[in-house]
PDB file of N, CA and C in Angstrom:
ATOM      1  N   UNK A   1      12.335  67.883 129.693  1.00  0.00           N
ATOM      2  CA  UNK A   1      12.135  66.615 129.021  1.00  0.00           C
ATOM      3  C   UNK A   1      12.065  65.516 130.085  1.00  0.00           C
ATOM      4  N   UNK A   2      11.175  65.089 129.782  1.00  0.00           N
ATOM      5  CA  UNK A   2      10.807  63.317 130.873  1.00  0.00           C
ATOM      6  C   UNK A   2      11.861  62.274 130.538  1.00  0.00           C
ATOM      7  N   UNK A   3      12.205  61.868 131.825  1.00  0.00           N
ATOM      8  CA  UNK A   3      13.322  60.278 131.278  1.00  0.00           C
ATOM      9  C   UNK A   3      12.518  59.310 130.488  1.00  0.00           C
ATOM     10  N   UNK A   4      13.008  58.485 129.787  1.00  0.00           N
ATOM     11  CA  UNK A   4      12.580  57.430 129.122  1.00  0.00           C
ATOM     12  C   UNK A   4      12.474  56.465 130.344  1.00  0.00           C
ATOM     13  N   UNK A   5      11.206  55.798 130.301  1.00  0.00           N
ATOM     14  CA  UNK A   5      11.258  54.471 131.323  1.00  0.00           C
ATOM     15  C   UNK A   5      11.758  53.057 130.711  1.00  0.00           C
ATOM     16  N   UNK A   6      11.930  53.216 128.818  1.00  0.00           N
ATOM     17  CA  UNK A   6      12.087  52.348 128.094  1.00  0.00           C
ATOM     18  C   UNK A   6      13.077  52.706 126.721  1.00  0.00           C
ATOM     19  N   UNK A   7      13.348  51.989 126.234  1.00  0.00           N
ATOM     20  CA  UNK A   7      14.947  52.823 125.204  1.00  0.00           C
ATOM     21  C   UNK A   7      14.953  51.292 123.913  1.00  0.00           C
ATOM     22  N   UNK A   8      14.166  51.711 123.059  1.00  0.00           N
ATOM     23  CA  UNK A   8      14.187  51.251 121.755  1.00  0.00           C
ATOM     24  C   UNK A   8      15.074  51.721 120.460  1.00  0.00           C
ATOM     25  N   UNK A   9      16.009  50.821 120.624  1.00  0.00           N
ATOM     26  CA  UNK A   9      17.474  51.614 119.678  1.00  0.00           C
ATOM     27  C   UNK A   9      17.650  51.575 118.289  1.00  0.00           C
ATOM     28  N   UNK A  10      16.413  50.453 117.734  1.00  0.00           N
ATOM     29  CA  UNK A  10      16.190  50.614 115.984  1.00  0.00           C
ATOM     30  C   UNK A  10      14.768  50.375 115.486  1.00  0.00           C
ATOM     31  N   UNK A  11      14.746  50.893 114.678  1.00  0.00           N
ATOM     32  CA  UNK A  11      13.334  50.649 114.305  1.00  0.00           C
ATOM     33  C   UNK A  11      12.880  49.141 114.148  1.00  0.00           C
ATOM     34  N   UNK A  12      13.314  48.510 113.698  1.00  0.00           N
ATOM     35  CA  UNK A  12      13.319  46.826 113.450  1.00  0.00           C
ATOM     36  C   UNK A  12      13.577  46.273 114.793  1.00  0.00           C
ATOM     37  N   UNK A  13      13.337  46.627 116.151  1.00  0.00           N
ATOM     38  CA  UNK A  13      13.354  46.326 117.407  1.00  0.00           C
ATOM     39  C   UNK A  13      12.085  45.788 117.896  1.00  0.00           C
ATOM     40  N   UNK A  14      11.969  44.312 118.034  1.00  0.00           N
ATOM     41  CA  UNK A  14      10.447  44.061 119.098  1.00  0.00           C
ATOM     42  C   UNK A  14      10.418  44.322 120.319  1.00  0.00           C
ATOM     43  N   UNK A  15      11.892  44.538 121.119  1.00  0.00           N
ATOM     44  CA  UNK A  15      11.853  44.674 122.185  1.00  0.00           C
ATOM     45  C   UNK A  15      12.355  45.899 122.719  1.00  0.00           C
ATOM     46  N   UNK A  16      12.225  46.138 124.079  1.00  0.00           N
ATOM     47  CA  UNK A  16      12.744  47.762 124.491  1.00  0.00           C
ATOM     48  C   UNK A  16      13.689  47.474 125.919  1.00  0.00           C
ATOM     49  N   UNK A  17      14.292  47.927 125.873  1.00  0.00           N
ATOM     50  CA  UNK A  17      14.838  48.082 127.452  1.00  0.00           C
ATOM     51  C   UNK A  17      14.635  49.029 128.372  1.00  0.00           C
ATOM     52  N   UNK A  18      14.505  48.654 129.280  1.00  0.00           N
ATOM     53  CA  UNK A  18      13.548  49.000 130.862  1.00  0.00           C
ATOM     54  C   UNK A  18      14.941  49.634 130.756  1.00  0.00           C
ATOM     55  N   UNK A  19      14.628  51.234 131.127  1.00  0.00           N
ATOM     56  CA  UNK A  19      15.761  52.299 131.726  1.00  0.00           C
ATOM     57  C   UNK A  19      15.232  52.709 133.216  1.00  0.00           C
ATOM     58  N   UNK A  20      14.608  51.441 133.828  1.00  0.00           N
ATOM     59  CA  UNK A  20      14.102  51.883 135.119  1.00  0.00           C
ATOM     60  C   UNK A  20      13.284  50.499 135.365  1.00  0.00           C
ATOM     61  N   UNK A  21      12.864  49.958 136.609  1.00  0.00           N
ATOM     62  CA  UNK A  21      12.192  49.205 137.239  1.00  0.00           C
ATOM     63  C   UNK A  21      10.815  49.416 136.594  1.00  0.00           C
ATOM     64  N   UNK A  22       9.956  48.779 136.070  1.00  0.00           N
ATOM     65  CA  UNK A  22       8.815  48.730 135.097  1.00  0.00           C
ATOM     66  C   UNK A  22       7.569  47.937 135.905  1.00  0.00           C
ATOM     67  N   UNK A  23       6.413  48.565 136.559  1.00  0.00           N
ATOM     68  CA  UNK A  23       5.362  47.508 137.522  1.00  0.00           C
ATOM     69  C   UNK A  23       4.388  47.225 136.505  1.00  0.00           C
ATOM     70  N   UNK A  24       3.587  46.343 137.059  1.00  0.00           N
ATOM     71  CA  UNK A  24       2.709  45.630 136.116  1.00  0.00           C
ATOM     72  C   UNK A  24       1.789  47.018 136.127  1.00  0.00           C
ATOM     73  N   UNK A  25       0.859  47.081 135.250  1.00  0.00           N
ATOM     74  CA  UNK A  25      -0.327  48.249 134.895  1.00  0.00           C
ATOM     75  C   UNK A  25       0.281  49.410 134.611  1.00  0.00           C
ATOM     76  N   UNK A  26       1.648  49.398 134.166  1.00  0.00           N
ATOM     77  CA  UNK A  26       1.928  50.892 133.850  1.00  0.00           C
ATOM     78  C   UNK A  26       1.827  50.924 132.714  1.00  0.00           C
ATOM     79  N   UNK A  27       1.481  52.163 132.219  1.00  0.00           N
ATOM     80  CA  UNK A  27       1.766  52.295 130.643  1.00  0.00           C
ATOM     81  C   UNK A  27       2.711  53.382 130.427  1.00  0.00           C
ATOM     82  N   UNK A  28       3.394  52.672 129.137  1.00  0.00           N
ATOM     83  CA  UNK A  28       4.700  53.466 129.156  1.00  0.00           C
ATOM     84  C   UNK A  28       4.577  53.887 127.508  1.00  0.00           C
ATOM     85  N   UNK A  29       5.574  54.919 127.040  1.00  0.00           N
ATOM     86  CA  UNK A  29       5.362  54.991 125.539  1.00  0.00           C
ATOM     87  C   UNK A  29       6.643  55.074 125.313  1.00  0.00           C
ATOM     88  N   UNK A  30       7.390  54.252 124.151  1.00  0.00           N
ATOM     89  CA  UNK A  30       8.620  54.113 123.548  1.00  0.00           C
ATOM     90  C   UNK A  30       8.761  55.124 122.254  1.00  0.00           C
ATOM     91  N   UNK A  31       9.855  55.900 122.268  1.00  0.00           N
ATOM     92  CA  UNK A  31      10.231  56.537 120.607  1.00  0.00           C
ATOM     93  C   UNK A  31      10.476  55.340 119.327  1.00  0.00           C
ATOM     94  N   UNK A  32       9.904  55.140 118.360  1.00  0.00           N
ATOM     95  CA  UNK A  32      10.266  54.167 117.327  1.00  0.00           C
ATOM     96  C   UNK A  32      10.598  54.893 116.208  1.00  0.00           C
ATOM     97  N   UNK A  33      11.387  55.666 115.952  1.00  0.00           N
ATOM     98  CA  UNK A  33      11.916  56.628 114.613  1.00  0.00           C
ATOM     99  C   UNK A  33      11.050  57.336 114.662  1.00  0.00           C
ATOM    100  N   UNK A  34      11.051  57.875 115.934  1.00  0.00           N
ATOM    101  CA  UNK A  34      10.343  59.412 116.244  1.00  0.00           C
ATOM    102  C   UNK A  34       8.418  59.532 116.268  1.00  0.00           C
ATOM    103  N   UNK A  35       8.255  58.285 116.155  1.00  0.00           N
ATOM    104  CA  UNK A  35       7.295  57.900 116.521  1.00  0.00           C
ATOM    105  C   UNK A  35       6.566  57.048 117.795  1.00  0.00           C
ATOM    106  N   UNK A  36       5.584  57.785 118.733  1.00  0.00           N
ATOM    107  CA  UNK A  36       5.899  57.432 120.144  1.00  0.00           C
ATOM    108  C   UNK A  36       4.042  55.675 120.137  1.00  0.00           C
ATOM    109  N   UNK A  37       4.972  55.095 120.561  1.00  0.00           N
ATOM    110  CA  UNK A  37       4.388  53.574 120.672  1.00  0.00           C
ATOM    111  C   UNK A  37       4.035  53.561 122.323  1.00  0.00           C
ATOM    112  N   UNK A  38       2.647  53.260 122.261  1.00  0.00           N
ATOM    113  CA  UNK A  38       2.011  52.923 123.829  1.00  0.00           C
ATOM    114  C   UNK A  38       2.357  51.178 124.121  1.00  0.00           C
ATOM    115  N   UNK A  39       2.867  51.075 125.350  1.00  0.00           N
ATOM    116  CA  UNK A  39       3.073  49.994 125.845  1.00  0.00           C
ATOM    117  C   UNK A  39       2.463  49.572 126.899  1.00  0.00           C
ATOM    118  N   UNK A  40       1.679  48.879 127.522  1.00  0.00           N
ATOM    119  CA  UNK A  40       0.763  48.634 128.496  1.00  0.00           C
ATOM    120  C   UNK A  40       1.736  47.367 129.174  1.00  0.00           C
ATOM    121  N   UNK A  41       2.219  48.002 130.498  1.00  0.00           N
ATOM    122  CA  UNK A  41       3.335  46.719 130.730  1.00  0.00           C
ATOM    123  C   UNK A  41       1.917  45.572 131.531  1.00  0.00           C
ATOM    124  N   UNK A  42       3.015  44.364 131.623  1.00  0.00           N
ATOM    125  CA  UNK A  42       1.786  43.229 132.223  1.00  0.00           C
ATOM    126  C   UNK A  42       2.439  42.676 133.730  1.00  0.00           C
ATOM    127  N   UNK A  43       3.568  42.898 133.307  1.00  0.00           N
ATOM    128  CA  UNK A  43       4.175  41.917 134.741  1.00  0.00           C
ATOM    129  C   UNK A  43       5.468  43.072 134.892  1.00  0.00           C
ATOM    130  N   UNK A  44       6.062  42.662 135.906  1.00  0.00           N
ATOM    131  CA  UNK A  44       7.828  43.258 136.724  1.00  0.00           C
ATOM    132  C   UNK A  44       8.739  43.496 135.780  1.00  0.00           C
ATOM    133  N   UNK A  45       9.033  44.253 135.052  1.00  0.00           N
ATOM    134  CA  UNK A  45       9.886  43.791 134.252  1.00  0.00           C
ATOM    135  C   UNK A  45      11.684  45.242 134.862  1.00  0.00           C
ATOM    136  N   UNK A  46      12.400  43.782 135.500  1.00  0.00           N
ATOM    137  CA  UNK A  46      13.397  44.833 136.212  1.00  0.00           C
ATOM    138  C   UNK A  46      14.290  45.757 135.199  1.00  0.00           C
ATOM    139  N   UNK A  47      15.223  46.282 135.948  1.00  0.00           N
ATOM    140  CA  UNK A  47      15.711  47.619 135.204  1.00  0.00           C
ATOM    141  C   UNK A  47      17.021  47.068 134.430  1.00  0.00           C
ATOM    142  N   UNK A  48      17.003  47.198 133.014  1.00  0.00           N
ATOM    143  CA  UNK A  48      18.350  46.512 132.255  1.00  0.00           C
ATOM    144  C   UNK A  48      17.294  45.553 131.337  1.00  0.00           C
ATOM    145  N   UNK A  49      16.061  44.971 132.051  1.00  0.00           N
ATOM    146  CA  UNK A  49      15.823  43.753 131.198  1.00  0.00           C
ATOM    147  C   UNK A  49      15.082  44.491 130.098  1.00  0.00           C
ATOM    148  N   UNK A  50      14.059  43.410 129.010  1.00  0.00           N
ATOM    149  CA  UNK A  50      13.735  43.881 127.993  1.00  0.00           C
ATOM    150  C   UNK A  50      12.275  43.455 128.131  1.00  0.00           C
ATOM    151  N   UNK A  51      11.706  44.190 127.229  1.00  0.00           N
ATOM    152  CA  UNK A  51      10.325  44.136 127.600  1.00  0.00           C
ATOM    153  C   UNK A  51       9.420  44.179 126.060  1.00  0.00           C
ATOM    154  N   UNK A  52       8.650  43.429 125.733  1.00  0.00           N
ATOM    155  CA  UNK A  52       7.868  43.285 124.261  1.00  0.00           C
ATOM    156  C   UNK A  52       7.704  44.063 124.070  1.00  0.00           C
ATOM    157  N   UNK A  53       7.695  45.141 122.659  1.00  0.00           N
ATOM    158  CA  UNK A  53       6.759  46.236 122.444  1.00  0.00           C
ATOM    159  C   UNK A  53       5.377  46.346 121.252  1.00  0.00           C
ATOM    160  N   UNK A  54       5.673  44.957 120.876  1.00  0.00           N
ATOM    161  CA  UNK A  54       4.589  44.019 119.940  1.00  0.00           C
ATOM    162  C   UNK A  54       4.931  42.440 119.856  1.00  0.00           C
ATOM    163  N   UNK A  55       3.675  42.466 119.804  1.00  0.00           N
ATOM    164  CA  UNK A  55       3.349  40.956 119.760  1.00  0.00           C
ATOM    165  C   UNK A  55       4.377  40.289 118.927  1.00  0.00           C
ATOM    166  N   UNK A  56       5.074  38.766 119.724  1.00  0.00           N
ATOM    167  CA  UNK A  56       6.248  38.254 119.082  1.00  0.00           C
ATOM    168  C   UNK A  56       5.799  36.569 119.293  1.00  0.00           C
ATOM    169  N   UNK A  57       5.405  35.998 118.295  1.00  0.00           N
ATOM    170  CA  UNK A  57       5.415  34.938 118.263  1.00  0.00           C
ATOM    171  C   UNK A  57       5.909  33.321 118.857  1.00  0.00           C
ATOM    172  N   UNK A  58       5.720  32.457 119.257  1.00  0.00           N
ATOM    173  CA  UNK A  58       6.890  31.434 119.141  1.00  0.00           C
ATOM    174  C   UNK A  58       7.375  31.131 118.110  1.00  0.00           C
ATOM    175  N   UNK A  59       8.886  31.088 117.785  1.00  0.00           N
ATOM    176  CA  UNK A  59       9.496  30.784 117.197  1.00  0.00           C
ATOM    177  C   UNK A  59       9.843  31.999 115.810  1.00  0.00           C
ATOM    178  N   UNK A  60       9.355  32.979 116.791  1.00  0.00           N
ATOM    179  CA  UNK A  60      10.051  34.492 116.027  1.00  0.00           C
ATOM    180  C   UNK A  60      11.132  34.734 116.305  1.00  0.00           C
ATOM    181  N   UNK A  61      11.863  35.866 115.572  1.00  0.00           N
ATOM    182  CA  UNK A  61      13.152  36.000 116.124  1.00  0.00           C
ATOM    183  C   UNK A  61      12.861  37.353 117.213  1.00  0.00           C
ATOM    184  N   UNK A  62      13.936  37.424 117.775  1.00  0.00           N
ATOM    185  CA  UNK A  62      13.701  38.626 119.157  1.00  0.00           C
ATOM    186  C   UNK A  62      14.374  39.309 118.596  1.00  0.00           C
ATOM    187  N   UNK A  63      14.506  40.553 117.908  1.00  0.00           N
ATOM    188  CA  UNK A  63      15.682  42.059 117.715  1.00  0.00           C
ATOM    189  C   UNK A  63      15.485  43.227 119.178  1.00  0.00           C
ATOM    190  N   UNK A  64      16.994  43.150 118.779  1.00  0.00           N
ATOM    191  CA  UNK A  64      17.275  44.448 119.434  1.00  0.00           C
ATOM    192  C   UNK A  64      18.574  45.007 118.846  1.00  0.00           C
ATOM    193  N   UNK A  65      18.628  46.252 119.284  1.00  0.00           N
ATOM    194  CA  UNK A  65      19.887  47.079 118.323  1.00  0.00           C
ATOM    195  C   UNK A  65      20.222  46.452 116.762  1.00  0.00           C
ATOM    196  N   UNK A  66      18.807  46.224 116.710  1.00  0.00           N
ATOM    197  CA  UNK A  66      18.923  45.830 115.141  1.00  0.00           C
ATOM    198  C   UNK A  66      19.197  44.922 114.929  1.00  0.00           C
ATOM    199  N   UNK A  67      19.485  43.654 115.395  1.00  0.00           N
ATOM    200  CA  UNK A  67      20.137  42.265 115.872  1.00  0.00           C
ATOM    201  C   UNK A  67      19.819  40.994 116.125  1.00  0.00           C
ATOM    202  N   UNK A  68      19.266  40.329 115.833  1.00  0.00           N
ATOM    203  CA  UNK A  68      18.781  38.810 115.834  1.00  0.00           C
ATOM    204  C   UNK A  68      19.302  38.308 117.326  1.00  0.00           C
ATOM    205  N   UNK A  69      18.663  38.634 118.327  1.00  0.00           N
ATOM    206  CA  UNK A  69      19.566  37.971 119.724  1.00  0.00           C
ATOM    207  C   UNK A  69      19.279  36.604 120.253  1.00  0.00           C
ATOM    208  N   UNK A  70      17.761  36.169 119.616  1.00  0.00           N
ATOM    209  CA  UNK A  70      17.265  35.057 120.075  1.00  0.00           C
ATOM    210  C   UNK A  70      16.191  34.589 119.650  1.00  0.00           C
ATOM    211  N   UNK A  71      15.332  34.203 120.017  1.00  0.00           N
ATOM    212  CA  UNK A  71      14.509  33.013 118.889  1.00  0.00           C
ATOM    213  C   UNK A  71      12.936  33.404 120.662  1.00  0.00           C
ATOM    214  N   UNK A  72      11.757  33.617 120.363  1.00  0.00           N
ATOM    215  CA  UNK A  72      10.929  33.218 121.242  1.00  0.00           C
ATOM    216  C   UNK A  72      10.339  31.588 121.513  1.00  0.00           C
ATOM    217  N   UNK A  73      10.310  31.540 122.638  1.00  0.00           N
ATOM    218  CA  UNK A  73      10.343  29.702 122.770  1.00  0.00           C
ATOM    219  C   UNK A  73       8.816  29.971 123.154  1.00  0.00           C
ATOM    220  N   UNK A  74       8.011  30.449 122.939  1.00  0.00           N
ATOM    221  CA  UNK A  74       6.498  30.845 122.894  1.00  0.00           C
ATOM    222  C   UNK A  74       6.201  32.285 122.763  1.00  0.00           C
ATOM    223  N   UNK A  75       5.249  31.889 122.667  1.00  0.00           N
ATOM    224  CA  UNK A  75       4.359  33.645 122.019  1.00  0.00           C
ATOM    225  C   UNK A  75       4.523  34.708 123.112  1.00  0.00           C
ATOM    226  N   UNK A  76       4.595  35.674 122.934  1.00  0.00           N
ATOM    227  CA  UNK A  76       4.851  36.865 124.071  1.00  0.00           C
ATOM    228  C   UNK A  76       4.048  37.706 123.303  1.00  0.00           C
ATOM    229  N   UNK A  77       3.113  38.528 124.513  1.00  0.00           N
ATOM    230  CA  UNK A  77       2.577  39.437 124.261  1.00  0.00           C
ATOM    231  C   UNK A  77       3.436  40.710 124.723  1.00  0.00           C
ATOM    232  N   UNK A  78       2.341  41.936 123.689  1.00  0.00           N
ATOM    233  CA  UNK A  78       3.268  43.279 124.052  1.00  0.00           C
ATOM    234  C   UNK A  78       3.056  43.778 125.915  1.00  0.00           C
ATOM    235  N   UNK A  79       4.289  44.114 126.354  1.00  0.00           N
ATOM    236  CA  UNK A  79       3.908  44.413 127.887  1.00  0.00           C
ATOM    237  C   UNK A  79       4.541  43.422 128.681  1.00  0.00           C
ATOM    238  N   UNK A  80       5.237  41.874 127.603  1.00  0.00           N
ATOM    239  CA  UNK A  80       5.371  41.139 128.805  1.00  0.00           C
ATOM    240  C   UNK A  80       7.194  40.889 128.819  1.00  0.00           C
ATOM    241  N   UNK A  81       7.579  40.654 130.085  1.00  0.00           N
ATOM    242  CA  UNK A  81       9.025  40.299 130.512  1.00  0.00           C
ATOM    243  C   UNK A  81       9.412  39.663 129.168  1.00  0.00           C
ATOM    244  N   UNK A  82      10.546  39.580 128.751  1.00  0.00           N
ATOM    245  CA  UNK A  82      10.972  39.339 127.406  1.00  0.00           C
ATOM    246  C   UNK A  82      12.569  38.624 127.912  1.00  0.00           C
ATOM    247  N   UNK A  83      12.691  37.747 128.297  1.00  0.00           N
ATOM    248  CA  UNK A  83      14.135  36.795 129.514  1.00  0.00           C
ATOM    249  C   UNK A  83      14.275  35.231 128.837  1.00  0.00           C
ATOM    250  N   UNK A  84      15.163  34.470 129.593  1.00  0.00           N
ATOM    251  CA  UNK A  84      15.417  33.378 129.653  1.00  0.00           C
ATOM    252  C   UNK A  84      14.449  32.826 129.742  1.00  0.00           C
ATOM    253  N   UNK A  85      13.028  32.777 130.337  1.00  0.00           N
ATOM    254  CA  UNK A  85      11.733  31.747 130.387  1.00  0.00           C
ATOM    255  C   UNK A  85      11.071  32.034 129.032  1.00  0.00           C
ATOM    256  N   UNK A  86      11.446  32.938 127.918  1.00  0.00           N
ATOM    257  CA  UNK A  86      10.232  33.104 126.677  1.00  0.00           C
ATOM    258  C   UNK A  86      11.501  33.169 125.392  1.00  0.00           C
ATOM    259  N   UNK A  87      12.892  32.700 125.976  1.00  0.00           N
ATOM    260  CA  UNK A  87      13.958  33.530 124.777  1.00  0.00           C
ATOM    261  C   UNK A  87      14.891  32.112 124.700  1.00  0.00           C
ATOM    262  N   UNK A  88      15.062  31.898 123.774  1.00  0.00           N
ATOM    263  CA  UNK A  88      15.955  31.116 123.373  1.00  0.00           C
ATOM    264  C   UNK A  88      17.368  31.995 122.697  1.00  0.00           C
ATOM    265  N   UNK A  89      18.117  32.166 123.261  1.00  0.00           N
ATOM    266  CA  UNK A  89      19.209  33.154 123.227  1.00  0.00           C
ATOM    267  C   UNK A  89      19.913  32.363 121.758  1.00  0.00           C
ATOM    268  N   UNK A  90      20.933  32.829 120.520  1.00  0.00           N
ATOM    269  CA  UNK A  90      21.709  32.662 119.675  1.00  0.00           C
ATOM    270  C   UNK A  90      22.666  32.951 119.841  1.00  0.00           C
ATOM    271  N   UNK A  91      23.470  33.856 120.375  1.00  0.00           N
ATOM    272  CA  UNK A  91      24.904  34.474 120.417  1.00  0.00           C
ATOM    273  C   UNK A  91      25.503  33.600 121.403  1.00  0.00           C
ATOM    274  N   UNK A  92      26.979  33.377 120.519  1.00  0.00           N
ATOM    275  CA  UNK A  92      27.606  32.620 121.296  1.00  0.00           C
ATOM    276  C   UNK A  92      27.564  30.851 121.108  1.00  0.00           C
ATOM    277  N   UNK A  93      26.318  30.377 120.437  1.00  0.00           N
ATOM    278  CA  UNK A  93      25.955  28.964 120.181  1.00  0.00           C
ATOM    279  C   UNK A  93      25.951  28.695 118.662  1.00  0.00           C
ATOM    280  N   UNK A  94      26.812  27.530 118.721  1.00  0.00           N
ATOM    281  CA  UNK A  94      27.581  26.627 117.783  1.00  0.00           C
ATOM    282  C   UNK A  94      26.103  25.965 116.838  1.00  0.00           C
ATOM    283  N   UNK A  95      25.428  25.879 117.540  1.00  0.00           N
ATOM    284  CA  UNK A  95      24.678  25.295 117.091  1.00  0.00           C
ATOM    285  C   UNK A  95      23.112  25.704 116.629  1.00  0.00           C
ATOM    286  N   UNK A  96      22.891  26.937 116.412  1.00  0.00           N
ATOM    287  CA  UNK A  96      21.752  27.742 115.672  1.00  0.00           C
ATOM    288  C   UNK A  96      22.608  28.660 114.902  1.00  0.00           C
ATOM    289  N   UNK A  97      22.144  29.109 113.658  1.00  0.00           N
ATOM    290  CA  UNK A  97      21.912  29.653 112.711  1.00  0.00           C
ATOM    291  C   UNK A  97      21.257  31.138 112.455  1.00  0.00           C
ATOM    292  N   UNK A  98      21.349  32.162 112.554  1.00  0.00           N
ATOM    293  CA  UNK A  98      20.522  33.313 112.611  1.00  0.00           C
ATOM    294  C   UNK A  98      20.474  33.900 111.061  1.00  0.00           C
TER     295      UNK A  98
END
């Protein structure tokens, strides 16, 4: 069995986490409830961070582990770094609503 380069933990997940250093032009494929999703990465996306696996709007919410973690502060395409420059984070703040 091949390592995962990426680790999508619920189905209701836009994003995936890089289980490895991710270069621009790779294509990678994620399990989504046993169903395998092509990802065409675009940029660096380092190892731990998270990475689009469909198109996410501005002012969508970001899931992961099933979870409302943050809000997109512009549109992200699938493939791209998914961080502090495109994420308006919720956890922890007094002052958004999820």
């Amino acid at each position: 069995m091949s390592k995962s380069q990426a680790i999508v933990m619920k189905a209701s997940d836009n994003v995936a986490t890089a289980a490895q250093e991710l270069l621009p032009a790779t294509d990678i494929e994620v399990q989504v409830n046993g169903v395998a999703v092509a990802v065409h990465v675009t940029e660096k996306i380092p190892f731990g961070h998270k990475v689009a696996i469909r198109k996410i709007a501005a002012g969508d919410k970001i899931i992961k582990y099933g979870e409302v973690i943050g809000e997109a502060t512009t549109d992200i395409q699938p493939g791209q770094h998914t961080h502090v420059h495109n994420l308006g984070g919720c956890r922890g703040r007094g002052d958004w609503e999820v």
